[in-house]
PDB file of N, CA and C in Angstrom:
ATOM      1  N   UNK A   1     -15.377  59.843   3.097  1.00  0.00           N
ATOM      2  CA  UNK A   1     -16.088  59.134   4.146  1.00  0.00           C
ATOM      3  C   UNK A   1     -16.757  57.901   3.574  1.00  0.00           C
ATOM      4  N   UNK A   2     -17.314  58.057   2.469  1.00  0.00           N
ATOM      5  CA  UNK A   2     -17.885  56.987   1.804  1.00  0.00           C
ATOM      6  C   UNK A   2     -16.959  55.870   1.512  1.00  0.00           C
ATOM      7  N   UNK A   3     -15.862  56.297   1.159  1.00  0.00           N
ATOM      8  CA  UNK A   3     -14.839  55.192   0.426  1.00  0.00           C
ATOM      9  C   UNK A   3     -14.466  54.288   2.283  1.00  0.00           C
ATOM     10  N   UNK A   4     -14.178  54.964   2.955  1.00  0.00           N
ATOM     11  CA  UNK A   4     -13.635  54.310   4.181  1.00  0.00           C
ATOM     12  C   UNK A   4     -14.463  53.484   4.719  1.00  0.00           C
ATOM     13  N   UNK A   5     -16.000  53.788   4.380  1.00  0.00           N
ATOM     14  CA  UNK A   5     -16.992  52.877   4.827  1.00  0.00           C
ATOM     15  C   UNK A   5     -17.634  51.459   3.616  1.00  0.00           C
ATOM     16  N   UNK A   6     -16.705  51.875   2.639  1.00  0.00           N
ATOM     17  CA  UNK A   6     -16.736  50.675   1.501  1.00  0.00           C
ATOM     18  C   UNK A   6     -15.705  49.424   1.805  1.00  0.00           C
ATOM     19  N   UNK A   7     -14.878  50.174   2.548  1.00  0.00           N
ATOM     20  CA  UNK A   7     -13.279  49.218   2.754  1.00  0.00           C
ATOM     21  C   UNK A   7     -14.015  48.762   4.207  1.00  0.00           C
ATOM     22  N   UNK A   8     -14.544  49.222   5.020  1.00  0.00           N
ATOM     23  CA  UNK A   8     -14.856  48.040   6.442  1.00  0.00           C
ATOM     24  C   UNK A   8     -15.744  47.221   5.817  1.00  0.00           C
ATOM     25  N   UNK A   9     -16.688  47.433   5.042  1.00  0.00           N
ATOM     26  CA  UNK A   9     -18.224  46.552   4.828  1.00  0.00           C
ATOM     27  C   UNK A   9     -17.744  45.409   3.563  1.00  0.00           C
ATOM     28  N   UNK A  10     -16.543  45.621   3.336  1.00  0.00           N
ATOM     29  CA  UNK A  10     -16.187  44.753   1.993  1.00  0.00           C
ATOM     30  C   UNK A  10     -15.084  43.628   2.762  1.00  0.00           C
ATOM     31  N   UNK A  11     -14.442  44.070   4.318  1.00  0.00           N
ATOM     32  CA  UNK A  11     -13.762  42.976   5.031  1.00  0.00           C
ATOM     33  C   UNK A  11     -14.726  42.857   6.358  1.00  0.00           C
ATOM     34  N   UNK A  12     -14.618  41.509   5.595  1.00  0.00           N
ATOM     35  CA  UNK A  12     -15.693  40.620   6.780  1.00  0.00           C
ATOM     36  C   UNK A  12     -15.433  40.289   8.526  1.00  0.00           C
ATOM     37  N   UNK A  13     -14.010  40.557   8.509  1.00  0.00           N
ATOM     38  CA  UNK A  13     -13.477  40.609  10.248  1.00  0.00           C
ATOM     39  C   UNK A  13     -14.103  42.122  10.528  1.00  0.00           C
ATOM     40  N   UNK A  14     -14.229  42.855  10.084  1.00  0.00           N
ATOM     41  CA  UNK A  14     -14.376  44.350  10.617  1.00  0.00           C
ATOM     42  C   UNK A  14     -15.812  44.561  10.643  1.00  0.00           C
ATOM     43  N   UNK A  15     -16.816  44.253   9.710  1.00  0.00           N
ATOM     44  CA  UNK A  15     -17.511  44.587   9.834  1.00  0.00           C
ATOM     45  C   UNK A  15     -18.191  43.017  11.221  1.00  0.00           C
ATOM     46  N   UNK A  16     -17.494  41.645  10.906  1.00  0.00           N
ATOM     47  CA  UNK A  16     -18.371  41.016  12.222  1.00  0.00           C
ATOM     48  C   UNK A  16     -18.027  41.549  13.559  1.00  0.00           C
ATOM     49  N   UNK A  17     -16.772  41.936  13.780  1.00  0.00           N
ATOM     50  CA  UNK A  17     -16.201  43.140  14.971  1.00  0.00           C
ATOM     51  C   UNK A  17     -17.330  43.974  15.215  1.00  0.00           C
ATOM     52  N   UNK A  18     -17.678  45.168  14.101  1.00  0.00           N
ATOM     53  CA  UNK A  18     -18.462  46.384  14.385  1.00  0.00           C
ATOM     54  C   UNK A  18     -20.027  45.460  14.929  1.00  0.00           C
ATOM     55  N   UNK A  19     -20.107  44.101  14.125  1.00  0.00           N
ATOM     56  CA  UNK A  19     -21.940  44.175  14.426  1.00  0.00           C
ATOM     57  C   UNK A  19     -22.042  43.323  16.035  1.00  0.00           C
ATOM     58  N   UNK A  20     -20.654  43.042  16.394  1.00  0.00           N
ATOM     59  CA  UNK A  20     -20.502  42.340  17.980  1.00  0.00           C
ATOM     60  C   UNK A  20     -20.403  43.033  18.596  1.00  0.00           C
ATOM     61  N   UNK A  21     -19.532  44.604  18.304  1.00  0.00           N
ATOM     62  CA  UNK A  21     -19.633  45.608  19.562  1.00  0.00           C
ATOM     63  C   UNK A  21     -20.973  46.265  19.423  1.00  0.00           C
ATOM     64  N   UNK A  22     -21.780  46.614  18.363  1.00  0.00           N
ATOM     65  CA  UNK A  22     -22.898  47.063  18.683  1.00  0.00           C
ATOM     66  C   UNK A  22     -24.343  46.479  19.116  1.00  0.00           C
ATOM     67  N   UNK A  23     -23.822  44.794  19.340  1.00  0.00           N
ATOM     68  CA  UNK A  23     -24.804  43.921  20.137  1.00  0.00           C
ATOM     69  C   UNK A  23     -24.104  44.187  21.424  1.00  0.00           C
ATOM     70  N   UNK A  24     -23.488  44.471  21.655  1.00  0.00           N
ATOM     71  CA  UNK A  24     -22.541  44.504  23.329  1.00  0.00           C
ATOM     72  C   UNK A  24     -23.103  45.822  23.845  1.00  0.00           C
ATOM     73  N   UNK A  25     -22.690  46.797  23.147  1.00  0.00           N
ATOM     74  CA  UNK A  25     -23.776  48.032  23.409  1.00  0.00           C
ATOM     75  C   UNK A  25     -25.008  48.057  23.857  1.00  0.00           C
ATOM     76  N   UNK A  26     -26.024  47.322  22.823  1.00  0.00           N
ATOM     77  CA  UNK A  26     -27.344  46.992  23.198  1.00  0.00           C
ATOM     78  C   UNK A  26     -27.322  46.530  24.499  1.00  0.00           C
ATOM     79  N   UNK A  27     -26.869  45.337  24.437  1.00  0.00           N
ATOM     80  CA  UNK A  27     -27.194  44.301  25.682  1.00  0.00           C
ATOM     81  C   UNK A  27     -26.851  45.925  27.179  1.00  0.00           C
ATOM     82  N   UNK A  28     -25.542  46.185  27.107  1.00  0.00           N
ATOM     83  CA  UNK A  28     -25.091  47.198  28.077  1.00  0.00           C
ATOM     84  C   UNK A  28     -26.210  48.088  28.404  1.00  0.00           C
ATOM     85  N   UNK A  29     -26.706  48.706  27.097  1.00  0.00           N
ATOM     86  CA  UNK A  29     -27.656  49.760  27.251  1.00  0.00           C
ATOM     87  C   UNK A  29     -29.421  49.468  28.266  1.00  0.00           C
ATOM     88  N   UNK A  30     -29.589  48.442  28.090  1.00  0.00           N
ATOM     89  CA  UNK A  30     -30.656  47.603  27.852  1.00  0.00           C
ATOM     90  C   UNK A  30     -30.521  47.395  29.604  1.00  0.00           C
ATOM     91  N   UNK A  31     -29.362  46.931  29.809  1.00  0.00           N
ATOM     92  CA  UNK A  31     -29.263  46.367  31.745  1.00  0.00           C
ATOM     93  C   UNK A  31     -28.859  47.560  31.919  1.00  0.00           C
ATOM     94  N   UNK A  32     -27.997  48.851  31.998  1.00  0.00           N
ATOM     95  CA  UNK A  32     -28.014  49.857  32.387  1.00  0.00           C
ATOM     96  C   UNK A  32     -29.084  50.643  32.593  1.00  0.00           C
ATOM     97  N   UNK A  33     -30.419  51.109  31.631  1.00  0.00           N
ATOM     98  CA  UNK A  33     -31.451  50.924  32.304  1.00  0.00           C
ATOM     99  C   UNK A  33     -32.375  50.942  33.259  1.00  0.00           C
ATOM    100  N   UNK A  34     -32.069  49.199  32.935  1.00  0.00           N
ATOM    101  CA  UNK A  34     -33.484  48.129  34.138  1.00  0.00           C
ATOM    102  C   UNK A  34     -32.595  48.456  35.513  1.00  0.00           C
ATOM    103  N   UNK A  35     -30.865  48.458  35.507  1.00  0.00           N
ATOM    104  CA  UNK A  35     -30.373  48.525  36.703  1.00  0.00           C
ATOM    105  C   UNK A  35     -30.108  50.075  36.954  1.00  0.00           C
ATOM    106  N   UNK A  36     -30.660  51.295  37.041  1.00  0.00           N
ATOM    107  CA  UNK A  36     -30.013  52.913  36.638  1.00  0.00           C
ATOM    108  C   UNK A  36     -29.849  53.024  37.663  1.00  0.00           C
ATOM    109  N   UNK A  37     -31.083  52.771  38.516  1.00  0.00           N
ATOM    110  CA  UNK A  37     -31.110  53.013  40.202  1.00  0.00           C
ATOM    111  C   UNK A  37     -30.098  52.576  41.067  1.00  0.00           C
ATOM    112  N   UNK A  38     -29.678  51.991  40.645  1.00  0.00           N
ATOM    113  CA  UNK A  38     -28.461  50.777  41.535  1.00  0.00           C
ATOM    114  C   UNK A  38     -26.867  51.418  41.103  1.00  0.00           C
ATOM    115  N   UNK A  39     -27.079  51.894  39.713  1.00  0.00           N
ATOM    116  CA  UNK A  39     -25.895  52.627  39.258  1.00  0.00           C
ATOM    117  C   UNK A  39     -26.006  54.276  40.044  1.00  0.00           C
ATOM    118  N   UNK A  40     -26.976  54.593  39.873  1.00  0.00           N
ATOM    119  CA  UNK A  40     -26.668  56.070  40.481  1.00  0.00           C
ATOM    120  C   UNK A  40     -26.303  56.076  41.841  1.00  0.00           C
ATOM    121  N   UNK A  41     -26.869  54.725  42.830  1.00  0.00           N
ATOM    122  CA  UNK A  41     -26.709  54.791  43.955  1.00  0.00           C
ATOM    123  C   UNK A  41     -24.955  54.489  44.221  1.00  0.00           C
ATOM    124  N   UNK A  42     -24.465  53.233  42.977  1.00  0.00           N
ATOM    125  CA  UNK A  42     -23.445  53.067  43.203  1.00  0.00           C
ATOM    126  C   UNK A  42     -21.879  54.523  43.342  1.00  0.00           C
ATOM    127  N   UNK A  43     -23.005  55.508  42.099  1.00  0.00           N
ATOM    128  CA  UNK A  43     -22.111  56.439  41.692  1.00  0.00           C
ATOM    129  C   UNK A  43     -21.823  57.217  42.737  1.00  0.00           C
ATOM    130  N   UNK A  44     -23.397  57.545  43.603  1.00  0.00           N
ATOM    131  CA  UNK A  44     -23.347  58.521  44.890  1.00  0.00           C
ATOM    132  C   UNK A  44     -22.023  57.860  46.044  1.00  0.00           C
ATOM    133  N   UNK A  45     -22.377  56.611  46.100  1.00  0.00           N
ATOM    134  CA  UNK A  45     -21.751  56.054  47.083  1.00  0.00           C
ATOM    135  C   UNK A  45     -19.891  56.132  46.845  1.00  0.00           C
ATOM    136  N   UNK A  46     -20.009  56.284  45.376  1.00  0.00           N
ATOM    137  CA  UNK A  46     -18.163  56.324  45.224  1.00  0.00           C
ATOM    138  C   UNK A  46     -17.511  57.856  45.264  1.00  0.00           C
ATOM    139  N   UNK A  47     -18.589  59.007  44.692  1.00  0.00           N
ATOM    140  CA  UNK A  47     -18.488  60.268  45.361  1.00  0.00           C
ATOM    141  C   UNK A  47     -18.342  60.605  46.680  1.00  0.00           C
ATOM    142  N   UNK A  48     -19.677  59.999  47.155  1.00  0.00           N
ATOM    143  CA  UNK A  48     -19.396  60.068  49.172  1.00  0.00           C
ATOM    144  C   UNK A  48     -18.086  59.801  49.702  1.00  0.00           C
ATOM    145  N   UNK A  49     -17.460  58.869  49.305  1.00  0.00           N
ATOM    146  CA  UNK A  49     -16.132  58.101  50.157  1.00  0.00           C
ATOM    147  C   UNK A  49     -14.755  58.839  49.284  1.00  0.00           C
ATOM    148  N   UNK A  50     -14.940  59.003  47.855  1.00  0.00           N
ATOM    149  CA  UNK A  50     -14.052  60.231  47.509  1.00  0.00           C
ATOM    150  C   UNK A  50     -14.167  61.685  48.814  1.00  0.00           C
ATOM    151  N   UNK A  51     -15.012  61.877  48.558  1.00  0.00           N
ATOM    152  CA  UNK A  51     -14.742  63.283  49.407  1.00  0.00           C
ATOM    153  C   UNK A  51     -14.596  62.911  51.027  1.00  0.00           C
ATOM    154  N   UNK A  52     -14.791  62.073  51.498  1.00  0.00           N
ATOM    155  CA  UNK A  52     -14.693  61.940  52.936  1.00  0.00           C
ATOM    156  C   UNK A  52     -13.329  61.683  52.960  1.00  0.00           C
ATOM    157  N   UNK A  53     -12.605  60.770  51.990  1.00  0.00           N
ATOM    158  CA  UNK A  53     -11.282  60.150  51.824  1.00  0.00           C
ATOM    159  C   UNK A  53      -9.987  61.726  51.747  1.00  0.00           C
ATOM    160  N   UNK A  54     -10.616  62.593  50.391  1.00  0.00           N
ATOM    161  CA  UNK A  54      -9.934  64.067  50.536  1.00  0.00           C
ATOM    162  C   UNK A  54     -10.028  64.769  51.967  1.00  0.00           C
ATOM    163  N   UNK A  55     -11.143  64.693  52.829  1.00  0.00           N
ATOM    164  CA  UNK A  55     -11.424  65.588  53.763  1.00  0.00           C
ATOM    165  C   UNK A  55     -10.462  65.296  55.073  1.00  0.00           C
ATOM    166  N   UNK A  56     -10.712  63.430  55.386  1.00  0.00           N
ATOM    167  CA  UNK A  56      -9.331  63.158  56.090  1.00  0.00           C
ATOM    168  C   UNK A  56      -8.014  63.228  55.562  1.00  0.00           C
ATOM    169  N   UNK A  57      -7.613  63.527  53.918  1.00  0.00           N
ATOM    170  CA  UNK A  57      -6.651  63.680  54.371  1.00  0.00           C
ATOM    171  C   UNK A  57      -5.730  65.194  54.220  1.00  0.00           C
ATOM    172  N   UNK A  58      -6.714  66.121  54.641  1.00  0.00           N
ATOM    173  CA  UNK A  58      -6.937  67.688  54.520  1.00  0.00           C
ATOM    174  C   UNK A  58      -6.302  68.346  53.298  1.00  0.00           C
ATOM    175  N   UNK A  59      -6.785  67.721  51.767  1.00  0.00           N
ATOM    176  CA  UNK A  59      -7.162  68.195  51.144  1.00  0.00           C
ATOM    177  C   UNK A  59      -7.771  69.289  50.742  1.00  0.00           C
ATOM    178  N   UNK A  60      -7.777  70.525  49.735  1.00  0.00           N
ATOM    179  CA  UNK A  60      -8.857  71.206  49.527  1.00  0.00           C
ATOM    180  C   UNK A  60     -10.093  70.771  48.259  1.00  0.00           C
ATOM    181  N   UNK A  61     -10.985  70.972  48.581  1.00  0.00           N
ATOM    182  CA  UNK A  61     -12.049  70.578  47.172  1.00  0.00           C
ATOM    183  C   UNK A  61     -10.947  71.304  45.938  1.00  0.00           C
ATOM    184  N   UNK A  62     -10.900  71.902  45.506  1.00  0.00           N
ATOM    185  CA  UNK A  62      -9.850  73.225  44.683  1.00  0.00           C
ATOM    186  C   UNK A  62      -8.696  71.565  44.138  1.00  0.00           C
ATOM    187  N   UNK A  63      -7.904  71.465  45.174  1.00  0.00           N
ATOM    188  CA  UNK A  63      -6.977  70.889  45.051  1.00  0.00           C
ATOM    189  C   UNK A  63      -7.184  69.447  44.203  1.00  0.00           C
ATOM    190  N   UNK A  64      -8.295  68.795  44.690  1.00  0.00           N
ATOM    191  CA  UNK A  64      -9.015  67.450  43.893  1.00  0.00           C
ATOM    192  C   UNK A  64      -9.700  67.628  42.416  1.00  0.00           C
ATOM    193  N   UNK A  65     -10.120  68.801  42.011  1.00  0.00           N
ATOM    194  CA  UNK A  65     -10.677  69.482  40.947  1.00  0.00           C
ATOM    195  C   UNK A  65      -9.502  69.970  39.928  1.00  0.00           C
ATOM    196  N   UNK A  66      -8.492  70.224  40.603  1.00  0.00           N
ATOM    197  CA  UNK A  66      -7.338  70.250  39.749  1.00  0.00           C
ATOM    198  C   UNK A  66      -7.172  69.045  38.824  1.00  0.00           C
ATOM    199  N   UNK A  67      -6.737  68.190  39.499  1.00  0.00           N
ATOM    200  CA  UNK A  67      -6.186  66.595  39.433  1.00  0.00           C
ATOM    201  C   UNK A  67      -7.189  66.022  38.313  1.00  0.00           C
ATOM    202  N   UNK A  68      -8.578  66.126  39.075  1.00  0.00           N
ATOM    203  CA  UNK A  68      -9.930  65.395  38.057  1.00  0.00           C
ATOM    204  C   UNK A  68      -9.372  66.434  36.511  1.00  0.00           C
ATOM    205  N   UNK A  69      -9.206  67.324  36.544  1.00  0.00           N
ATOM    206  CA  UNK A  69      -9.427  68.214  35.413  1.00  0.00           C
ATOM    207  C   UNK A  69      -8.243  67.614  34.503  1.00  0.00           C
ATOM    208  N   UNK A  70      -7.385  67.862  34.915  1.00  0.00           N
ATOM    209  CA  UNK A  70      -6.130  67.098  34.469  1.00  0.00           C
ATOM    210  C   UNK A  70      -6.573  65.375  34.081  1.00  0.00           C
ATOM    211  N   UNK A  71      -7.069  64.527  34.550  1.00  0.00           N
ATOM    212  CA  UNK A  71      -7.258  63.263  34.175  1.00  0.00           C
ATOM    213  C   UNK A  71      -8.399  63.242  33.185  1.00  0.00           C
ATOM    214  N   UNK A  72      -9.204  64.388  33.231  1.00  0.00           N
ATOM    215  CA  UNK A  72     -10.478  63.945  31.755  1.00  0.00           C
ATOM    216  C   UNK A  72      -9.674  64.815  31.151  1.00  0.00           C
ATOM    217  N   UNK A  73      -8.715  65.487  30.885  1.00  0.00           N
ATOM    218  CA  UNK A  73      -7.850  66.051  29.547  1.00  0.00           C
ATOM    219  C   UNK A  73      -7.148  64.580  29.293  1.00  0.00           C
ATOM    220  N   UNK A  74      -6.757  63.685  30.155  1.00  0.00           N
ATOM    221  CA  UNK A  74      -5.912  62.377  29.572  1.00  0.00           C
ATOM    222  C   UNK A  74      -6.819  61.394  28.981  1.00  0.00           C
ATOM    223  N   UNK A  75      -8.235  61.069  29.810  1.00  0.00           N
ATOM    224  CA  UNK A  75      -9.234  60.631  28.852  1.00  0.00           C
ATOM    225  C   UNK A  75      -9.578  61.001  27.484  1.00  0.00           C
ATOM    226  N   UNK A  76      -9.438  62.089  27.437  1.00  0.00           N
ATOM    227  CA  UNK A  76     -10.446  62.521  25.978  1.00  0.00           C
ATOM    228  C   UNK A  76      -9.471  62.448  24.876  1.00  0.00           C
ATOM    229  N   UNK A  77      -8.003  62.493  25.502  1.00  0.00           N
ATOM    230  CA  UNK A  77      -6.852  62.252  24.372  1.00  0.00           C
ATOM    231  C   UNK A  77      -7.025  60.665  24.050  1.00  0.00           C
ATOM    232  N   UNK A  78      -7.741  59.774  25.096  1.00  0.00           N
ATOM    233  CA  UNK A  78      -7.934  58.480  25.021  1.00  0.00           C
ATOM    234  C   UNK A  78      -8.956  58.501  24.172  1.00  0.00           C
ATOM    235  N   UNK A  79      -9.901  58.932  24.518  1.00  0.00           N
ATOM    236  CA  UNK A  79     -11.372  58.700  23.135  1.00  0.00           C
ATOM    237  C   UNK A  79     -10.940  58.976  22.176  1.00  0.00           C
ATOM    238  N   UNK A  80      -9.869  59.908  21.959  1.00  0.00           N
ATOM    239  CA  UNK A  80      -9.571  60.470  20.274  1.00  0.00           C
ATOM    240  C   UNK A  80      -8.889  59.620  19.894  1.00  0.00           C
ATOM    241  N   UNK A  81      -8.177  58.587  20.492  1.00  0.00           N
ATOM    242  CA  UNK A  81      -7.551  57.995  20.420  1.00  0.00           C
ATOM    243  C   UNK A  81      -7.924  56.619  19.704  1.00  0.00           C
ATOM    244  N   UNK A  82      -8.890  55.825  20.296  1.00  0.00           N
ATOM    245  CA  UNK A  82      -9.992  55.129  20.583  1.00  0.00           C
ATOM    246  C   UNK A  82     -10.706  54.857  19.079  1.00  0.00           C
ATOM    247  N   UNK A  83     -11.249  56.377  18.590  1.00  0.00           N
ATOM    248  CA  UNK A  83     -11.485  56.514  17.615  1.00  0.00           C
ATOM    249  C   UNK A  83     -12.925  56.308  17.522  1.00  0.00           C
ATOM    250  N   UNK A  84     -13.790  56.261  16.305  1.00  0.00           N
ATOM    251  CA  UNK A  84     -15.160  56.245  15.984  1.00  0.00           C
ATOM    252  C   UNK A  84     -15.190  54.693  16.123  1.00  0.00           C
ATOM    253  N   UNK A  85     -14.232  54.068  15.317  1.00  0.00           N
ATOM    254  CA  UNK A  85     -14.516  52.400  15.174  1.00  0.00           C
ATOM    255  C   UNK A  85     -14.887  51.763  15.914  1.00  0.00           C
ATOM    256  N   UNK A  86     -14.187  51.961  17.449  1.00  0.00           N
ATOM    257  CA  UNK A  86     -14.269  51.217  18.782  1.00  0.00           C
ATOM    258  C   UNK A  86     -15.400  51.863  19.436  1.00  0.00           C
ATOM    259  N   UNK A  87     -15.714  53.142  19.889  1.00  0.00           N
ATOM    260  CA  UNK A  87     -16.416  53.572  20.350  1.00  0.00           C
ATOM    261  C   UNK A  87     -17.852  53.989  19.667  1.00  0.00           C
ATOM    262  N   UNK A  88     -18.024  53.982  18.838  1.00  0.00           N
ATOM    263  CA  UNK A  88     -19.270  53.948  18.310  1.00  0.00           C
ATOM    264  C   UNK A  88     -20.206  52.605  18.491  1.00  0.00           C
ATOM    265  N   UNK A  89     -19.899  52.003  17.575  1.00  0.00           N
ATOM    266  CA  UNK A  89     -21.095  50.458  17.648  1.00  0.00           C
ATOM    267  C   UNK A  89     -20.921  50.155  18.903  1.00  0.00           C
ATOM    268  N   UNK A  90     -20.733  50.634  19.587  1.00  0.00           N
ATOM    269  CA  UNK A  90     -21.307  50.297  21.580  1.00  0.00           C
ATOM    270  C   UNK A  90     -21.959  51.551  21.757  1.00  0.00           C
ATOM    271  N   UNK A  91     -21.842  52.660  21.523  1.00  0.00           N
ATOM    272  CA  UNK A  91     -22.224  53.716  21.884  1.00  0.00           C
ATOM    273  C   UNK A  91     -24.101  53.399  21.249  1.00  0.00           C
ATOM    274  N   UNK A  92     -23.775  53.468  19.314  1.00  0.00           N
ATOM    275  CA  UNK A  92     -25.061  53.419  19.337  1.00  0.00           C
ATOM    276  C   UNK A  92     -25.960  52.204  20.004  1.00  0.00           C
ATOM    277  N   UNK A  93     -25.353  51.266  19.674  1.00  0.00           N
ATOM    278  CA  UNK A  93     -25.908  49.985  20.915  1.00  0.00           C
ATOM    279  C   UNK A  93     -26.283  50.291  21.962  1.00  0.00           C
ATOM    280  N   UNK A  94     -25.705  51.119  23.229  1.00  0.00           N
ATOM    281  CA  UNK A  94     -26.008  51.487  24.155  1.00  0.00           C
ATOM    282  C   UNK A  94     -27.483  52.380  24.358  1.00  0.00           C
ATOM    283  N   UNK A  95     -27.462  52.873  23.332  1.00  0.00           N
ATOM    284  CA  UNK A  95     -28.548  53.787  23.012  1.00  0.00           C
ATOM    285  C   UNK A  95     -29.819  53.479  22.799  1.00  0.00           C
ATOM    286  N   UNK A  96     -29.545  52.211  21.468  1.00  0.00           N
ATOM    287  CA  UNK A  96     -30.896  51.867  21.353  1.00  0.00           C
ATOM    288  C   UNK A  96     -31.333  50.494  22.437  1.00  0.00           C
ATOM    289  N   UNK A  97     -29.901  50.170  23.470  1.00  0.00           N
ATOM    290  CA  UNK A  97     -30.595  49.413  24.032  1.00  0.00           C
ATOM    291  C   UNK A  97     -31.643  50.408  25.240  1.00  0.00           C
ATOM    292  N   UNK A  98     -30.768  51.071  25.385  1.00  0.00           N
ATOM    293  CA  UNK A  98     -31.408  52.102  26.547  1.00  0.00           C
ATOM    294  C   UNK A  98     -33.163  52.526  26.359  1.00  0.00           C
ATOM    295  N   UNK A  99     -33.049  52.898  24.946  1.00  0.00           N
ATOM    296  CA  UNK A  99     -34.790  53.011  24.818  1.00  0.00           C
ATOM    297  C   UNK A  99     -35.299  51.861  24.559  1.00  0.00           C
ATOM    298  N   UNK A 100     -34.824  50.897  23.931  1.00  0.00           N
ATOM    299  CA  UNK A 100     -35.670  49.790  24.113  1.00  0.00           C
ATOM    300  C   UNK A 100     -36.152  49.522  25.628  1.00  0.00           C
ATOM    301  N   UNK A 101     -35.357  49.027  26.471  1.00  0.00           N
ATOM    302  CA  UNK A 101     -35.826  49.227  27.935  1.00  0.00           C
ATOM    303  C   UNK A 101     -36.742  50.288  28.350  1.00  0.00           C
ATOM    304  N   UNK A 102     -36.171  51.449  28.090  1.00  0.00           N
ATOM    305  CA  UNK A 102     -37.175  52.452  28.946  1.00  0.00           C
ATOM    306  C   UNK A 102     -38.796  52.186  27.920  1.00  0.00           C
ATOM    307  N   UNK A 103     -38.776  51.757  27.204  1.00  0.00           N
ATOM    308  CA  UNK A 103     -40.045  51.755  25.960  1.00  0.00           C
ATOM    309  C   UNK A 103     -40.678  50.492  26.742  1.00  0.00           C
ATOM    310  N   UNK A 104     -39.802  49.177  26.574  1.00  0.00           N
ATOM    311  CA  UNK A 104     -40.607  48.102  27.519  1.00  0.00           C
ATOM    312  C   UNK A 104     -40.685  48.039  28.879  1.00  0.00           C
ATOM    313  N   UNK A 105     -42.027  48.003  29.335  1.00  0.00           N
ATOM    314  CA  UNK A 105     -42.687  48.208  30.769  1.00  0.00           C
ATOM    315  C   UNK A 105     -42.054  46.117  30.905  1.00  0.00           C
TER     316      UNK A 105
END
């Protein structure tokens, strides 16, 4: 683990990559946030019209829960995929932008 983290920090494209996605993170984390309210409302609102959308078209809940289940098994083959490199320095970015916000009034 050590040696793999000697070979990014010793090439200078990879490591200015890693310190741009984990300012992208921040920034993300930081307006996700100040905007949460607006996201959860957005989230409710795309749930609501999912299930009204299954209900006309006589769907069972069962039947849509299948499908979802099946598509986060194709996601998560995507995150593994993805890897630590890409998804990390946004992740922790995201993070510390997130408490920075919730910390500043």
């Amino acid at each position: 683990m050590g040696s793999a983290i000697d070979v990014i920090l010793s090439n200078y494209q990879s490591y200015l990559v890693m310190l741009v996605q984990f300012l992208l993170g921040l920034a993300l984390g930081y307006v996700s946030v100040k905007a949460l309210k607006y996201i959860l409302a957005f989230i409710a609102i795309l749930a609501l019209g999912t299930l009204l959308s299954v209900w006309s078209l006589g769907a069972t809940p069962s039947d849509v829960l299948k499908t979802v289940g099946l598509t986060i098994e194709s996601l998560k083959s995507l995150a593994i995929l993805l890897g630590l490199m890409t998804i990390g320095p946004v992740s922790i970015g995201f993070i510390i932008g997130a408490l920075m916000a919730l910390l500043k009034k």
